[in-house]
C-alpha atoms as a PDB file:
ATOM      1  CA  UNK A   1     161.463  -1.619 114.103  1.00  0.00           C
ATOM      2  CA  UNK A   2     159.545  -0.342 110.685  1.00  0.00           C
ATOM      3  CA  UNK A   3     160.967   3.231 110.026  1.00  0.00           C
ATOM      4  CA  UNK A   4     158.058   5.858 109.518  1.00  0.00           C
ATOM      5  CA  UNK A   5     157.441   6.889 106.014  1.00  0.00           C
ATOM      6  CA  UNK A   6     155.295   9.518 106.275  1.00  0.00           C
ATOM      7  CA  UNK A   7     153.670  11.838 109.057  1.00  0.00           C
ATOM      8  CA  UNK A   8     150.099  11.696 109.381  1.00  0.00           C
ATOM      9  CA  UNK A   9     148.320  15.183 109.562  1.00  0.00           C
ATOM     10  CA  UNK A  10     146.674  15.596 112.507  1.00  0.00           C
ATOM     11  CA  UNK A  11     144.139  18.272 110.523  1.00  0.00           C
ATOM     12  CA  UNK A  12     143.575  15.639 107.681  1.00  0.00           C
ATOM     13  CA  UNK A  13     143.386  12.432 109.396  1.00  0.00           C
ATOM     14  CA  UNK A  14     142.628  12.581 113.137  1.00  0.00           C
ATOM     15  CA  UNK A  15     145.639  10.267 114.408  1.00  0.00           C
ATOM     16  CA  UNK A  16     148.880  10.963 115.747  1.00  0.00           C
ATOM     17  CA  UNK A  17     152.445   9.482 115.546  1.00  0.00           C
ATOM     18  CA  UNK A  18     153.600   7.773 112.168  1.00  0.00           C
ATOM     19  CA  UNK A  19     152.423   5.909 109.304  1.00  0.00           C
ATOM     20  CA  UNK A  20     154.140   2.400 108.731  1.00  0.00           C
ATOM     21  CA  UNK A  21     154.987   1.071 104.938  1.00  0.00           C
ATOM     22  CA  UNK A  22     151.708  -1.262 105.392  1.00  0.00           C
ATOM     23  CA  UNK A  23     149.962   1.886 105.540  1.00  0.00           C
ATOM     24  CA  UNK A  24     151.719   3.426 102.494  1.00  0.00           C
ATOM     25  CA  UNK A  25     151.082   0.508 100.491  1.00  0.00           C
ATOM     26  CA  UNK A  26     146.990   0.807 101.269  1.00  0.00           C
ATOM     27  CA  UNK A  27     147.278   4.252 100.523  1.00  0.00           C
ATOM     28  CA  UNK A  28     148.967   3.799  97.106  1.00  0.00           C
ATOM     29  CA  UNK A  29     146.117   1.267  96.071  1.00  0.00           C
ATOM     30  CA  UNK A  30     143.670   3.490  96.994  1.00  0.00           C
ATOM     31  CA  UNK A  31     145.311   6.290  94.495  1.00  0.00           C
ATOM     32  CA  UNK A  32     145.811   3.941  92.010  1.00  0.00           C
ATOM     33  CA  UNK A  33     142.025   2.725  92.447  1.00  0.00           C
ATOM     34  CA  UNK A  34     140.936   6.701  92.184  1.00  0.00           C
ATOM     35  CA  UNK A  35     143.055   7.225  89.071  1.00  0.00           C
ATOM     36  CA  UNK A  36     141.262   4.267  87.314  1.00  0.00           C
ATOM     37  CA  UNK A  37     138.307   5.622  88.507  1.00  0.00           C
ATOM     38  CA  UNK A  38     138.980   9.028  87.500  1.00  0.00           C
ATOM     39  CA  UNK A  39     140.131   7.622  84.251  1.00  0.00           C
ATOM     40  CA  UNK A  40     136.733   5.708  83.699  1.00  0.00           C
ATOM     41  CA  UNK A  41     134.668   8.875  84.248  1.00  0.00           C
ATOM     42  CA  UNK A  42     136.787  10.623  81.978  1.00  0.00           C
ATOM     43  CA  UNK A  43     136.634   7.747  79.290  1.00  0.00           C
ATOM     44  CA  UNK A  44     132.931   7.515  79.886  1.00  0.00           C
ATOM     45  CA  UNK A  45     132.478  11.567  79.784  1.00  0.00           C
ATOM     46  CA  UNK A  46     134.269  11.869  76.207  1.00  0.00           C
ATOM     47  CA  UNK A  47     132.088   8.921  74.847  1.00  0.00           C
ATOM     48  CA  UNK A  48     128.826  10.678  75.734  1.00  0.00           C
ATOM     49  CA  UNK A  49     130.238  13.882  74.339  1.00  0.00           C
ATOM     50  CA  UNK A  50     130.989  11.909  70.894  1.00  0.00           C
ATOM     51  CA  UNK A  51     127.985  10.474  70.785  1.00  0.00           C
ATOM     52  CA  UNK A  52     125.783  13.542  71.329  1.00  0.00           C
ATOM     53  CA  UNK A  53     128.453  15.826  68.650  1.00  0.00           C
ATOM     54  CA  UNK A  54     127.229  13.025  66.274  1.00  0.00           C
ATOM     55  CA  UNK A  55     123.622  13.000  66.595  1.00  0.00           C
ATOM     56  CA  UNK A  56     123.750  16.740  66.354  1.00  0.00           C
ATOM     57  CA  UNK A  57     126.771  16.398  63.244  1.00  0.00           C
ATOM     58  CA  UNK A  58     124.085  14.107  61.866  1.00  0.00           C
ATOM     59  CA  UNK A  59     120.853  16.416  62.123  1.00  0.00           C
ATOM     60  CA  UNK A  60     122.776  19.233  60.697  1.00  0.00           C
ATOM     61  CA  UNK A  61     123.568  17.009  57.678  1.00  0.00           C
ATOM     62  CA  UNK A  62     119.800  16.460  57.506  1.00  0.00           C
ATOM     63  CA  UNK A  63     118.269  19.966  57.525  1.00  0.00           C
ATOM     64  CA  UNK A  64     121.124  20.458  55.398  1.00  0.00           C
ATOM     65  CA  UNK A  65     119.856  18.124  52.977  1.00  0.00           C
ATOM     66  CA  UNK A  66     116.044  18.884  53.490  1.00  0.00           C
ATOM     67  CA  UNK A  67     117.026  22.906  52.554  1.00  0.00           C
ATOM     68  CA  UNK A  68     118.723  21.639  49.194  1.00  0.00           C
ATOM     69  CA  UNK A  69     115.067  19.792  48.387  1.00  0.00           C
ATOM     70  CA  UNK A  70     113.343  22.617  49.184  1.00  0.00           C
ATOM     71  CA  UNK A  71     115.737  25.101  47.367  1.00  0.00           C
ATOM     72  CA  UNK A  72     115.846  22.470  44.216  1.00  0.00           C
ATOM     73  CA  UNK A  73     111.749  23.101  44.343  1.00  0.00           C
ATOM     74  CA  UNK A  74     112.047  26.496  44.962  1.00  0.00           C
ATOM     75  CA  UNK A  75     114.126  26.386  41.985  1.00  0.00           C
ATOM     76  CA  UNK A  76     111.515  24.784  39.499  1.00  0.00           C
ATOM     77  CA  UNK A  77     108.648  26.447  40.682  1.00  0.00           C
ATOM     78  CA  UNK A  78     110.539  29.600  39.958  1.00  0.00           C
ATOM     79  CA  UNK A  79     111.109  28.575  36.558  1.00  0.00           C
ATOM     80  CA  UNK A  80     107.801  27.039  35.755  1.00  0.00           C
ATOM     81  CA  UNK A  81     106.532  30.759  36.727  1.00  0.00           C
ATOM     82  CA  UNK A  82     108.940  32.538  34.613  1.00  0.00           C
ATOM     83  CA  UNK A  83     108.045  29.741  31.442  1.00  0.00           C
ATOM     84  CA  UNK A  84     104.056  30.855  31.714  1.00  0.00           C
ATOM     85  CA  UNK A  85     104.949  34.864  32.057  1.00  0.00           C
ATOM     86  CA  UNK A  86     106.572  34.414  29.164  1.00  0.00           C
ATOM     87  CA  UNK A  87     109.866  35.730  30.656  1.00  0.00           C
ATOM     88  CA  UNK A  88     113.320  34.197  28.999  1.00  0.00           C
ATOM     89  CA  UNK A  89     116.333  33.294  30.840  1.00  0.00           C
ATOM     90  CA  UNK A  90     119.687  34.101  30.063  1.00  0.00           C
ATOM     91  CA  UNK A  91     119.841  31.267  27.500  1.00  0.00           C
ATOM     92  CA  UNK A  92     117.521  33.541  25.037  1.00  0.00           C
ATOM     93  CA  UNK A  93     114.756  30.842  25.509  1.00  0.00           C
ATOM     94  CA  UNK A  94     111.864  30.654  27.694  1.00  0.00           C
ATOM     95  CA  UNK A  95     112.800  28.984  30.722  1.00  0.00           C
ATOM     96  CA  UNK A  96     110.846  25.590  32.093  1.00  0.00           C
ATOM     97  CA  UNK A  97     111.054  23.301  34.701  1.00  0.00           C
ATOM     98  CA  UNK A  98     113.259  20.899  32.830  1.00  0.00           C
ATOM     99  CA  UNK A  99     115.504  23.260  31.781  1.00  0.00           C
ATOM    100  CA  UNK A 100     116.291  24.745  35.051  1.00  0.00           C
ATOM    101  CA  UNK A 101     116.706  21.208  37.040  1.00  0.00           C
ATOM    102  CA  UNK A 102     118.852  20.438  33.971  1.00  0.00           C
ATOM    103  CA  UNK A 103     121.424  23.038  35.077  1.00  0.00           C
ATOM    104  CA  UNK A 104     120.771  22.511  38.986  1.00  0.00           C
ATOM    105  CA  UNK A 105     121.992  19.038  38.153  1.00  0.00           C
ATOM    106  CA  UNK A 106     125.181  19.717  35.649  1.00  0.00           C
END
């Protein structure tokens, strides 16, 4: 006669009396198939997180990018306003467009 592995709980599982090794073996396969599950949700989970982190990582990168244009502009249009009031930059010289994108640049 098969020895009895494991009690069944009465609360959990509605029967009475023992559970025989056939039993345990179904209920291993089960875990393992919930752990592979569990695994695939988890494996699918951090996916969709890397793939949202990098459309965000990338849309940072291009405001980031679109604020340097606009700063660069800023820049020369500062400089082309400074040239025709006749102001002069540090350089002793009346500053122009040129000259400031010149030093954005070096």
């Amino acid at each position: 006669a098969p020895k009895p592995l494991l009690l069944c709980r009465a609360v959990e599982s509605g029967c009475e009396g023992f559970r025989t090794p056939a039993h345990t073996m179904a209920d291993k396969a089960g875990d393992e198939a919930e752990a592979a599950d569990l695994t695939s949700f988890v494996q699918n989970l951090l996916q969709q997180m890397q793939e949202k982190f990098q459309t965000m990582s990338d849309e940072i990168i291009g405001k980031i990018d679109e604020m340097g244009s606009r700063i660069d502009d800023l820049e020369g249009n500062i400089a082309e306003l400074m040239a025709q009031a006749g102001v002069e930059n540090e350089g002793g010289s009346a500053a122009t467009s040129s000259d400031k994108k010149a030093v954005v640049k070096s």
